[in-house]
C-alpha atoms as a PDB file:
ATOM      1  CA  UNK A   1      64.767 -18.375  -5.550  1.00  0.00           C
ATOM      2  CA  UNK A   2      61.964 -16.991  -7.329  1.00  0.00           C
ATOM      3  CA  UNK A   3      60.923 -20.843  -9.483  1.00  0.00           C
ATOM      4  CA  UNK A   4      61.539 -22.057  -5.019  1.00  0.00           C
ATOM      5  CA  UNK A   5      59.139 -19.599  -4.603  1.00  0.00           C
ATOM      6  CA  UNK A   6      56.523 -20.552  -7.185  1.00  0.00           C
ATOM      7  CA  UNK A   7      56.854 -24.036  -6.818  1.00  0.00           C
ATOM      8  CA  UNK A   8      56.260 -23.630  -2.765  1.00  0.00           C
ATOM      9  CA  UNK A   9      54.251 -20.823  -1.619  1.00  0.00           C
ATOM     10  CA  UNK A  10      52.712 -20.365  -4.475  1.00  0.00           C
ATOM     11  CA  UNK A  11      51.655 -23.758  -5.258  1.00  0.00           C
ATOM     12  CA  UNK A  12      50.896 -23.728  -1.475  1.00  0.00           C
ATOM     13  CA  UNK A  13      47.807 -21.463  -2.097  1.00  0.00           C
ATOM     14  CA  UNK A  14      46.620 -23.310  -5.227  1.00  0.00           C
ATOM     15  CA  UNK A  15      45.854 -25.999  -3.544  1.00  0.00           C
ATOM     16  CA  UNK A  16      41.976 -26.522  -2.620  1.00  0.00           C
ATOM     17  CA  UNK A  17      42.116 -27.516   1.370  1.00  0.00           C
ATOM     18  CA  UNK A  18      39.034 -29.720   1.100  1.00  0.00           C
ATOM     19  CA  UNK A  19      40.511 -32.780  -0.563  1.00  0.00           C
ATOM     20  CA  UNK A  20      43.195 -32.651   2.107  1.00  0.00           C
ATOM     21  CA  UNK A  21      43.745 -35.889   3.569  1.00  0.00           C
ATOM     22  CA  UNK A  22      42.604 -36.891   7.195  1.00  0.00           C
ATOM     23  CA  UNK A  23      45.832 -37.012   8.599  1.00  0.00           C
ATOM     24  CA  UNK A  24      46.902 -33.720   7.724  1.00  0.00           C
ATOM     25  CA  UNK A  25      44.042 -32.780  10.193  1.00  0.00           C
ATOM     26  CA  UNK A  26      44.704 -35.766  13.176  1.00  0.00           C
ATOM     27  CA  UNK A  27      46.803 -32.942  15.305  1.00  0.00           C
ATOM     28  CA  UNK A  28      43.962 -30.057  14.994  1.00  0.00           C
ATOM     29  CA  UNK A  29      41.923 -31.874  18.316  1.00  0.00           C
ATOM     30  CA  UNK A  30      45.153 -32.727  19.815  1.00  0.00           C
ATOM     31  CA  UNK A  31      46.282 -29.494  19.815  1.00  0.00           C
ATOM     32  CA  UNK A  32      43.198 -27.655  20.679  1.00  0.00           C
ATOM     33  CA  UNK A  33      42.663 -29.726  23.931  1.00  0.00           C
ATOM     34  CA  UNK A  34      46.472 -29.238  24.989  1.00  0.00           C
ATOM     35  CA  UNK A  35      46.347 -25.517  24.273  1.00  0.00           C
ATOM     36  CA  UNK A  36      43.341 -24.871  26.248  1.00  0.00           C
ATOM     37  CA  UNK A  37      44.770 -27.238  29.156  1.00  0.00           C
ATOM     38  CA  UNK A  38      48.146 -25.341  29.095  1.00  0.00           C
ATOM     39  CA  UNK A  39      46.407 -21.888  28.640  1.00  0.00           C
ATOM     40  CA  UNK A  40      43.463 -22.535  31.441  1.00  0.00           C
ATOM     41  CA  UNK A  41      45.573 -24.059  33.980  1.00  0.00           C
ATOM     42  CA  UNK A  42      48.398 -21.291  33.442  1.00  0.00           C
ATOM     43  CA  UNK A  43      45.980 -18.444  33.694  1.00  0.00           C
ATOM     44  CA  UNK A  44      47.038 -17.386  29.799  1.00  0.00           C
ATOM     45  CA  UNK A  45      43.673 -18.273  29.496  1.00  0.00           C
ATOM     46  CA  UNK A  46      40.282 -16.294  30.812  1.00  0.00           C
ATOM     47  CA  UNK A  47      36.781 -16.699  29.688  1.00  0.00           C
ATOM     48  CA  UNK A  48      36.439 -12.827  28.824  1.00  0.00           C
ATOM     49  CA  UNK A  49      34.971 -11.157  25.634  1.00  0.00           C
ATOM     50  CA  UNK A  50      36.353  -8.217  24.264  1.00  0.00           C
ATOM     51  CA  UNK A  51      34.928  -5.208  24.285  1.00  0.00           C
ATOM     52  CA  UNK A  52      36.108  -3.294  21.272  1.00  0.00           C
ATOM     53  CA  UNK A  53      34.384  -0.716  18.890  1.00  0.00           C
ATOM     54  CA  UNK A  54      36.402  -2.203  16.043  1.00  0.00           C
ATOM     55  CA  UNK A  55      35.587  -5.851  16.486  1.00  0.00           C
ATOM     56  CA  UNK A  56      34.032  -6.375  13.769  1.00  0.00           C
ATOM     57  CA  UNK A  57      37.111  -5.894  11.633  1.00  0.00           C
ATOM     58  CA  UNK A  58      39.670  -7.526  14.220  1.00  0.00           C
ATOM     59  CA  UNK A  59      38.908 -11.416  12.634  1.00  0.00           C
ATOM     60  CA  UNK A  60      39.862  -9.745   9.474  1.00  0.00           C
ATOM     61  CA  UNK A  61      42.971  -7.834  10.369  1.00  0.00           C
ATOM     62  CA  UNK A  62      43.988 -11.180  12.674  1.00  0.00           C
ATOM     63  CA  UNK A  63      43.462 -12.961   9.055  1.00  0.00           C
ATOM     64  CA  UNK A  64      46.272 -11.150   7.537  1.00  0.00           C
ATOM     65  CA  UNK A  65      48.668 -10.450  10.587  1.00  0.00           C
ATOM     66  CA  UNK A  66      49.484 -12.794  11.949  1.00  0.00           C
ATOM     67  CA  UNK A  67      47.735 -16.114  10.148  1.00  0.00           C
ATOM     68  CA  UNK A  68      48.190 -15.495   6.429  1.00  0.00           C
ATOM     69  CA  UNK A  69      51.377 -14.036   6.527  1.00  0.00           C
ATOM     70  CA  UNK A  70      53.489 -15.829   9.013  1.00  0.00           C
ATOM     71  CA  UNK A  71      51.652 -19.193   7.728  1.00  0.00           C
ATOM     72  CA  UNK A  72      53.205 -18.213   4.367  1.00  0.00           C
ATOM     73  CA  UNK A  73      56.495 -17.898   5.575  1.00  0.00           C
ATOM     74  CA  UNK A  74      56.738 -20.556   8.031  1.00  0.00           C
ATOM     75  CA  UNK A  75      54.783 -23.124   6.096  1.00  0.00           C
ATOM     76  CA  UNK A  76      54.917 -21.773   2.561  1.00  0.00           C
ATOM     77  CA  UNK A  77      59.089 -20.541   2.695  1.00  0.00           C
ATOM     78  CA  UNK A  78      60.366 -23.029   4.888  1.00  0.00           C
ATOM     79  CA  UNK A  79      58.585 -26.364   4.202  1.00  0.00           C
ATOM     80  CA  UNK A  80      58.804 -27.738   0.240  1.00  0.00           C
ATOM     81  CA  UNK A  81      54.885 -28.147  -0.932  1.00  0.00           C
ATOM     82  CA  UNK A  82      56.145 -31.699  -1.796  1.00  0.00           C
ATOM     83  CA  UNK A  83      57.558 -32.680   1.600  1.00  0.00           C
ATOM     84  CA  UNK A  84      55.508 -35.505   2.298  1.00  0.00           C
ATOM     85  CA  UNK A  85      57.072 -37.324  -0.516  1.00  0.00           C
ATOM     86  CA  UNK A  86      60.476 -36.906   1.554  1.00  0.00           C
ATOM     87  CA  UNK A  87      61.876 -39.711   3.763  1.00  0.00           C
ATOM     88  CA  UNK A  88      59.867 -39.941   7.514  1.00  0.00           C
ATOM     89  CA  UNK A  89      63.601 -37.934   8.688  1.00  0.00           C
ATOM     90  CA  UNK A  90      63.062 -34.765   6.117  1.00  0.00           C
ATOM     91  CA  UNK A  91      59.553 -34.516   6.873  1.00  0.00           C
ATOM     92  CA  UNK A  92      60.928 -34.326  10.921  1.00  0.00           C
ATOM     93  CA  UNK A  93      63.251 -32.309   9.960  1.00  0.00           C
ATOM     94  CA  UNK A  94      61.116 -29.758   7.958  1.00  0.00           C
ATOM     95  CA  UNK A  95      58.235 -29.609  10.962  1.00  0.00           C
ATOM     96  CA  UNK A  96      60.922 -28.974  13.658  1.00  0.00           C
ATOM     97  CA  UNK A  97      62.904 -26.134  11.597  1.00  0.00           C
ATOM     98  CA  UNK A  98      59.805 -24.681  10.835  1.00  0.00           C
ATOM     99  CA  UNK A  99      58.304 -24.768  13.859  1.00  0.00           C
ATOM    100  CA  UNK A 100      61.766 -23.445  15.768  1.00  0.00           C
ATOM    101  CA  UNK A 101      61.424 -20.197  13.747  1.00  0.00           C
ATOM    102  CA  UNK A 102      58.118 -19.721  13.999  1.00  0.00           C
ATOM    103  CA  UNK A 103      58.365 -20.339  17.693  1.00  0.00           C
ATOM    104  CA  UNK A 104      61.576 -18.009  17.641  1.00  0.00           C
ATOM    105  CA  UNK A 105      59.747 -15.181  15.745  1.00  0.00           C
ATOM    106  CA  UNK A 106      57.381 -14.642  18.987  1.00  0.00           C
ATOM    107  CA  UNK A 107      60.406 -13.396  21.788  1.00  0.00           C
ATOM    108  CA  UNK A 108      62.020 -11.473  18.616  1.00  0.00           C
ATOM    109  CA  UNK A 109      58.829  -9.883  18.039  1.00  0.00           C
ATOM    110  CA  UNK A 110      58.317  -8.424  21.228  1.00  0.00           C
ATOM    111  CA  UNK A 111      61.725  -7.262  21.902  1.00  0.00           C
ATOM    112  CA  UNK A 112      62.078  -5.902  18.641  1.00  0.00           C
ATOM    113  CA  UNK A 113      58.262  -4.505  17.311  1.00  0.00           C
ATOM    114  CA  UNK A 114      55.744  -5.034  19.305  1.00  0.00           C
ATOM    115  CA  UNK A 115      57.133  -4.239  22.838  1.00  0.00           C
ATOM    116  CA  UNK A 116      54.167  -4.238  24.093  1.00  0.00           C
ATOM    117  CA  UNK A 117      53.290  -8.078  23.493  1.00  0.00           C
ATOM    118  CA  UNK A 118      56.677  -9.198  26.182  1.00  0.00           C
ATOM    119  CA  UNK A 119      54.897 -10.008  28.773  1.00  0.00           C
ATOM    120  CA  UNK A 120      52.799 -12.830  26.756  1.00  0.00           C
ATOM    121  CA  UNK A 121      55.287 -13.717  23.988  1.00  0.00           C
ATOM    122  CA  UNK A 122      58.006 -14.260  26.511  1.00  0.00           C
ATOM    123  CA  UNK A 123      55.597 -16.341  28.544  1.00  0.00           C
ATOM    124  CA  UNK A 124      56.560 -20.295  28.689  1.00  0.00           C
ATOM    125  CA  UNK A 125      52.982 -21.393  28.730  1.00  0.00           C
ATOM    126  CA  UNK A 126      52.370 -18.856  25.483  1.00  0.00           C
ATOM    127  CA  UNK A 127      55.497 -20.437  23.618  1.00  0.00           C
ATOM    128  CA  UNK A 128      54.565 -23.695  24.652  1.00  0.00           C
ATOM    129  CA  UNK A 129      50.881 -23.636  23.165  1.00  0.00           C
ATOM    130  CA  UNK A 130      53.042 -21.536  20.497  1.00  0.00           C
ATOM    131  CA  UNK A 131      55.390 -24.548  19.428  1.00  0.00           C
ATOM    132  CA  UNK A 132      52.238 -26.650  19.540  1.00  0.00           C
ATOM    133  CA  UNK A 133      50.642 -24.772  16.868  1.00  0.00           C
ATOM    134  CA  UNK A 134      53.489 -24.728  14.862  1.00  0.00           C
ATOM    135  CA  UNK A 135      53.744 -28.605  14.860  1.00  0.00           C
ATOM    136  CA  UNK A 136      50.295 -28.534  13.968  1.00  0.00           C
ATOM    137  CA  UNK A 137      50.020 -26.128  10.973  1.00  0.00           C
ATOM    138  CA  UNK A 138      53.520 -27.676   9.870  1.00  0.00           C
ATOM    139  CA  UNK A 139      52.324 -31.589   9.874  1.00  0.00           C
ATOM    140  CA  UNK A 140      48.487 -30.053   8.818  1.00  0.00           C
ATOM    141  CA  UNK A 141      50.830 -28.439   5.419  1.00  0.00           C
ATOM    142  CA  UNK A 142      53.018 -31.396   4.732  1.00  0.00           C
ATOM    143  CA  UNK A 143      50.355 -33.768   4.172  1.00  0.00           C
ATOM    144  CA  UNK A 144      47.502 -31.341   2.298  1.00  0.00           C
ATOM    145  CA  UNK A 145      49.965 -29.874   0.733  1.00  0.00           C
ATOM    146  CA  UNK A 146      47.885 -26.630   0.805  1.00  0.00           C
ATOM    147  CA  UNK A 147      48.404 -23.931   2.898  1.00  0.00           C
ATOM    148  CA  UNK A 148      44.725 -22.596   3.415  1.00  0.00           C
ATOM    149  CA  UNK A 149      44.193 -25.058   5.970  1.00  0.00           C
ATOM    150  CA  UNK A 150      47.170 -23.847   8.333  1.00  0.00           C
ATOM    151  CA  UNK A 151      46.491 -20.092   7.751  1.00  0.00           C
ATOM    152  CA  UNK A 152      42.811 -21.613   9.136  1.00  0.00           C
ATOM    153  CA  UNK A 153      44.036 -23.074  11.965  1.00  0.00           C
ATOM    154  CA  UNK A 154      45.739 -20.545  12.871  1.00  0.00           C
ATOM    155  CA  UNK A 155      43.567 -17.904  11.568  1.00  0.00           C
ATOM    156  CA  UNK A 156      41.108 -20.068  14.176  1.00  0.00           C
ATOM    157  CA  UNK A 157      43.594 -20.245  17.153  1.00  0.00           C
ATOM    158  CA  UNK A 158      44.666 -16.061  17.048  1.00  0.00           C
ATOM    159  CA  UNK A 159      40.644 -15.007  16.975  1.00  0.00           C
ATOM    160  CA  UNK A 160      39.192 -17.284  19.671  1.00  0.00           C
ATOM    161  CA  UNK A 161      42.013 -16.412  21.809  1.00  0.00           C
ATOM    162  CA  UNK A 162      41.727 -12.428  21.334  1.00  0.00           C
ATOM    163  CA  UNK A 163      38.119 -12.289  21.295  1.00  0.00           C
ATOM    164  CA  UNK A 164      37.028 -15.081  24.081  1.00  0.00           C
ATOM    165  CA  UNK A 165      40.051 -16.133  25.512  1.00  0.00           C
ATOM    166  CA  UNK A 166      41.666 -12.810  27.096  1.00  0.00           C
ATOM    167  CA  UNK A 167      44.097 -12.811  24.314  1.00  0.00           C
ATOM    168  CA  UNK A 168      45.722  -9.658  24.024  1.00  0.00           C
ATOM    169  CA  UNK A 169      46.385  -7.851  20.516  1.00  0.00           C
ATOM    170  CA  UNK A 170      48.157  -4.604  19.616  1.00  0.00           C
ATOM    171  CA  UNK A 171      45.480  -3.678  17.549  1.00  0.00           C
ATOM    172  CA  UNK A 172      43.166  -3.458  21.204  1.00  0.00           C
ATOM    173  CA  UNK A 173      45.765  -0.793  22.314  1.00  0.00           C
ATOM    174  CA  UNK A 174      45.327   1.734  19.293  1.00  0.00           C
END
């Protein structure tokens, strides 16, 4: 477990994200203009800034929990760093696991720790811009083979949503 470990996550975050190829970044647009469709036309979605003394440290807190650590899980744990080198059928089968866990992880979250977040995490719209991501930062991990660029993405996704978006965080409820 622990040479899986080194070989995967680890390598995961040796690897520089700017000599990933352009296809591990193809879904990044897609997925941007189908979350903000979904979120806008839903009402997930509201043009509203935040207004919150500790803002200035939120983008860093929303670095660790959720991007970097769930990224390194669902990315780093679940998919092999050499995954791309797999047949078209592992490399399916690797992005839809992942994904279904990391999609999973949201409803268990709220009924479980974060009470608080059930009325968005059990949201269809939120799950469905939720999978989304997940096939995004999966496919954007198989092919760079580093995991700084889906910790990015969805480093990216969690702050614009919080801070412009009407995103709601348990950190804004302390």
């Amino acid at each position: 477990m622990l040479e899986y470990l080194k070989n995967n996550l680890l390598h995961g975050f040796q690897v520089s994200p700017f000599g990933a190829p352009v296809k591990s970044l193809i879904p990044v647009p897609i997925y941007v203009c189908a979350a903000l469709a979904i979120g806008f036309r839903t009402g997930l979605f509201t043009t509203r800034v935040i207004d919150f003394p500790m803002s200035a440290i939120l983008p860093f807190c929303l670095f660790i929990f959720p991007s970097l650590l769930e990224e390194a899980f669902f990315r780093g744990v679940l998919i092999p760093n050499n995954a791309a080198s797999h047949s078209s059928r592992k490399i399916l089968l690797y992005v839809v696991l992942s994904t279904a866990a990391f999609v999973l992880w949201h409803p268990a979250n709220a009924l479980t720790i974060n009470r608080t977040a059930e009325g968005v995490f059990l949201n269809p719209a939120f799950l469905l811009i939720v999978t989304l991501l997940g096939i995004t930062c999966a496919i954007s991990y198989v092919y760079s083979r580093s995991l700084w660029i889906p910790v990015m993405i969805h480093w990216l996704t969690v702050v614009v949503w919080v801070i412009f978006l009407g995103g709601r965080n348990k950190l804004l409820e302390l």
